[in-house]
C-alpha atoms as a PDB file:
ATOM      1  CA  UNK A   1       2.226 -30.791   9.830  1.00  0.00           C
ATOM      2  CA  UNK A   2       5.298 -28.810   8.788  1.00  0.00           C
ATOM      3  CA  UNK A   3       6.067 -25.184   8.126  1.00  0.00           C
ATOM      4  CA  UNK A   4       4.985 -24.014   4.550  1.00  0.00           C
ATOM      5  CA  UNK A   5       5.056 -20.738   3.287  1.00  0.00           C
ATOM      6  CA  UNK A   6       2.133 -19.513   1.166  1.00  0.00           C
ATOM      7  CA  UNK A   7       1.967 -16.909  -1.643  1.00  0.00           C
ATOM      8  CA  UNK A   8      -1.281 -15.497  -2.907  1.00  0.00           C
ATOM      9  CA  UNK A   9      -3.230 -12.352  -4.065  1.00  0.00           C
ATOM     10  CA  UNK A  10      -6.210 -10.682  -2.808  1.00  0.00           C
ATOM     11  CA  UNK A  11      -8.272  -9.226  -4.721  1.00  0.00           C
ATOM     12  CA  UNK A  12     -10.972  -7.314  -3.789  1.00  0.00           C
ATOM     13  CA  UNK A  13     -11.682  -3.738  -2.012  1.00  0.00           C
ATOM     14  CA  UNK A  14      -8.347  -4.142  -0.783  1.00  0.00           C
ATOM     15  CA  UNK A  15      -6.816  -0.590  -1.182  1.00  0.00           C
ATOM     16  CA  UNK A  16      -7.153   2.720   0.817  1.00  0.00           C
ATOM     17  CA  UNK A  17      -9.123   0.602   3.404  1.00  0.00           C
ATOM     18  CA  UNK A  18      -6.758  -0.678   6.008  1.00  0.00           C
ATOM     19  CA  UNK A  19      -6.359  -3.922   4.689  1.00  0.00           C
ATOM     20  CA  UNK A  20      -2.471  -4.398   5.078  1.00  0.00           C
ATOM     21  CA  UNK A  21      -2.759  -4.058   9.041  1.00  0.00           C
ATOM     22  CA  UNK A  22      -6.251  -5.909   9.582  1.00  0.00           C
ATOM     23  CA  UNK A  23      -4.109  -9.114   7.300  1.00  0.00           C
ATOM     24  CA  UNK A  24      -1.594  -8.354   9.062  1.00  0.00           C
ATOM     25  CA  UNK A  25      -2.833  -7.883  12.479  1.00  0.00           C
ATOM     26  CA  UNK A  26      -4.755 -11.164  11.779  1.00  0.00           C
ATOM     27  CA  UNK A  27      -1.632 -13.379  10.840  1.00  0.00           C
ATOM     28  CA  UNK A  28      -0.001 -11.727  14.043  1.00  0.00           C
ATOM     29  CA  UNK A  29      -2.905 -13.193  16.460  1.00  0.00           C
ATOM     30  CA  UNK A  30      -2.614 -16.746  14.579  1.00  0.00           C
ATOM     31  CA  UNK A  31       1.348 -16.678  15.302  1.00  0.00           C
ATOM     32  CA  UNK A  32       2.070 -16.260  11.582  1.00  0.00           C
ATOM     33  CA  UNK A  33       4.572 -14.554   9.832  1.00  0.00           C
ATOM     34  CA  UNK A  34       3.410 -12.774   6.936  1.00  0.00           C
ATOM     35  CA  UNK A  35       3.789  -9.532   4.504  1.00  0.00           C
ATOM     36  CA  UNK A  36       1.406  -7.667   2.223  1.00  0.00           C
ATOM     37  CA  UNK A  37       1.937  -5.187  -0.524  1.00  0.00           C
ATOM     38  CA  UNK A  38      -0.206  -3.257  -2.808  1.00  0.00           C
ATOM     39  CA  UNK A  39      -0.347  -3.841  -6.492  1.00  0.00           C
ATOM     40  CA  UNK A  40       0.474  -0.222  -7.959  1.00  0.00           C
ATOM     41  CA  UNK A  41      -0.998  -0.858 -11.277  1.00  0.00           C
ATOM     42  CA  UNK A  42      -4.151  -2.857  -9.690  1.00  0.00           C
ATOM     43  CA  UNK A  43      -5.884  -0.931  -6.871  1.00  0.00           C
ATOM     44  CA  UNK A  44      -8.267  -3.863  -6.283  1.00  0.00           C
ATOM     45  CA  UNK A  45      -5.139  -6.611  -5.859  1.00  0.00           C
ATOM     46  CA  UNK A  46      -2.849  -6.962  -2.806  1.00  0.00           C
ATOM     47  CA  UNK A  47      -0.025  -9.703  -3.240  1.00  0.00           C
ATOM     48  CA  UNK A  48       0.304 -11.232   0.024  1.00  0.00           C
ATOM     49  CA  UNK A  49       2.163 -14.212   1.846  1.00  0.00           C
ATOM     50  CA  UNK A  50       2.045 -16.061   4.787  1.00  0.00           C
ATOM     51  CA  UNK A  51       4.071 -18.641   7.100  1.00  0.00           C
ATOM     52  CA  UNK A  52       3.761 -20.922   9.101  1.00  0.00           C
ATOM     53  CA  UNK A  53       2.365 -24.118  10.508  1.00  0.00           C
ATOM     54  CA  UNK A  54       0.629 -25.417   7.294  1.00  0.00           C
ATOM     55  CA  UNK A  55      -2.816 -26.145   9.177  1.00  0.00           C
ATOM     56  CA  UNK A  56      -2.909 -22.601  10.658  1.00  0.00           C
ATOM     57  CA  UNK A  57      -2.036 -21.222   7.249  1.00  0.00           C
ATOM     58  CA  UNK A  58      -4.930 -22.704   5.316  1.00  0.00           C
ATOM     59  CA  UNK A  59      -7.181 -21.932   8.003  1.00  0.00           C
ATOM     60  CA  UNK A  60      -6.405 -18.356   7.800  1.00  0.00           C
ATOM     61  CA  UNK A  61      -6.744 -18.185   4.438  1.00  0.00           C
ATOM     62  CA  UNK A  62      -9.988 -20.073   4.032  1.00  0.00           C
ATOM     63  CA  UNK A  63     -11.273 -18.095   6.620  1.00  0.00           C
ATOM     64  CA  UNK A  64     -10.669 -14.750   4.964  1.00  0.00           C
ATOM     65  CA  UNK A  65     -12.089 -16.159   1.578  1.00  0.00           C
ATOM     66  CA  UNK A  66     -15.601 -16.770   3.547  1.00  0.00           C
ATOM     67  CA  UNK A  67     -15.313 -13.832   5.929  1.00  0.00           C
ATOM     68  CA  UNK A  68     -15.728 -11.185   2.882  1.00  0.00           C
ATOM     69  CA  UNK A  69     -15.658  -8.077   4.891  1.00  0.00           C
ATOM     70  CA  UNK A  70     -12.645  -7.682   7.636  1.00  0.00           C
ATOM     71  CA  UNK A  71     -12.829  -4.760   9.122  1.00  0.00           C
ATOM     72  CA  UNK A  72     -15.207  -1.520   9.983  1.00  0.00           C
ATOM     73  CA  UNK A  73     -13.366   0.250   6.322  1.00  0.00           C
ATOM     74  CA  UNK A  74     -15.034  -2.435   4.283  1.00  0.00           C
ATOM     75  CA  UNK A  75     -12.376  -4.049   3.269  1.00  0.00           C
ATOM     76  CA  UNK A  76     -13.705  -6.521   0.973  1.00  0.00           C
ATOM     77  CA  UNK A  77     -12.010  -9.805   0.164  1.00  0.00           C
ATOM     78  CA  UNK A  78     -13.999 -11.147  -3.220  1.00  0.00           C
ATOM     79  CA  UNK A  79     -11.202 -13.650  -4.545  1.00  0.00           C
ATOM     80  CA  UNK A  80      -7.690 -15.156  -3.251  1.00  0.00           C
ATOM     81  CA  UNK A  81      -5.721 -16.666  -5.982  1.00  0.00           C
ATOM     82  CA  UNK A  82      -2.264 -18.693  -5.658  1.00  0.00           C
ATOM     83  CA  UNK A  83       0.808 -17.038  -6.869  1.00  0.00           C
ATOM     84  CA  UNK A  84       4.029 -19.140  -8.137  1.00  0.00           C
ATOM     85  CA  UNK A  85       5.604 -15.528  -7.608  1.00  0.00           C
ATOM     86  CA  UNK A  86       7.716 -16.361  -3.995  1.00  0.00           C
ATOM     87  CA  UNK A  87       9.283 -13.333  -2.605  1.00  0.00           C
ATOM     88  CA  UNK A  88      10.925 -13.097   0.557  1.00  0.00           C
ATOM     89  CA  UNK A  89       9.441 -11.273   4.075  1.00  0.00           C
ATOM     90  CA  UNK A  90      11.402  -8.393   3.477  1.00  0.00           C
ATOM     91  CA  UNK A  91      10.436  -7.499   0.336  1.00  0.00           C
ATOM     92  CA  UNK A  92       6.657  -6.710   1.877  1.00  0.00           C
ATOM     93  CA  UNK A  93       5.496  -3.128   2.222  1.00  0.00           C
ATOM     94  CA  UNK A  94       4.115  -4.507   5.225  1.00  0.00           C
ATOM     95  CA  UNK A  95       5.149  -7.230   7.403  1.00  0.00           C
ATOM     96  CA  UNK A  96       4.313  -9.096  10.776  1.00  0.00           C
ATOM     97  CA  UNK A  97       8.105  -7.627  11.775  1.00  0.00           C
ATOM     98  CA  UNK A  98       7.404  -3.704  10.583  1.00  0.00           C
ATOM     99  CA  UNK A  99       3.133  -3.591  11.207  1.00  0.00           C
ATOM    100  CA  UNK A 100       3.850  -1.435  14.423  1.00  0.00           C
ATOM    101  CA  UNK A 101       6.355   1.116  12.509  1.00  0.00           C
ATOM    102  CA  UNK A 102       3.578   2.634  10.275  1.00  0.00           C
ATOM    103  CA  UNK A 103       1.613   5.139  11.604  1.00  0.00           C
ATOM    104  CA  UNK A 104      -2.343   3.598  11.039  1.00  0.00           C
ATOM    105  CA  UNK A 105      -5.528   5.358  11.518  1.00  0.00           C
ATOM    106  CA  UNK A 106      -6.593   4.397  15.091  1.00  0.00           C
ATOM    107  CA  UNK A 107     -10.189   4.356  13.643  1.00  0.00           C
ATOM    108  CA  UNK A 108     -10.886   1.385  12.025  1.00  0.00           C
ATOM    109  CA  UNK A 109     -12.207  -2.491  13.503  1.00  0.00           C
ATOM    110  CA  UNK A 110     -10.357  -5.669  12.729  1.00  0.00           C
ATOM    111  CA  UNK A 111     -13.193  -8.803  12.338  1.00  0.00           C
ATOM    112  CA  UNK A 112      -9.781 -10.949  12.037  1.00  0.00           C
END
């Protein structure tokens, strides 16, 4: 299997509950590369990408489509749909290269 890069949105209760670090954190522990930003006009949609090897790419992502709730803030994961948008890393609020640069709540459980 080759390298693929993914592009998708999340939609769910995805804002205001630490989901940019726990998707984050999680790509980071399956040696991903990946980014995540908020929608600002759609408070229950995060637009999201990942890379990597393509096996360990789908299994992430099927695994936070049946997983539902990721961490101790509820973060909810209800949908994941494919986006034909492609952006690069960079252009992530978040990333797998900046996670450790944003001051988090220290509170909060990863199930990722």
């Amino acid at each position: 299997m080759g390298l693929v890069s993914k592009f998708f949105e999340v939609h769910g209760k995805v804002q205001n509950v630490m989901f940019r670090q726990t998707f984050i954190r999680g790509a980071i522990k399956r040696r991903l590369s990946g980014g995540a930003t908020n929608d600002p006009e759609n408070k229950g949609k995060v637009l999201c990408m990942l890379k990597g090897e393509e096996n360990l790419v789908e299994d992430y992502i099927n695994f936070l489509e049946q997983k539902k709730v990721i961490n101790s803030w509820h973060a909810t994961v209800d949908k994941i749909i494919q986006s034909k948008e492609e952006r690069s890393l960079e252009d992530y609020e978040v990333t797998t290269q900046n996670v450790d640069h944003f001051k988090w709540s220290s509170d909060v459980e990863m199930y990722v």
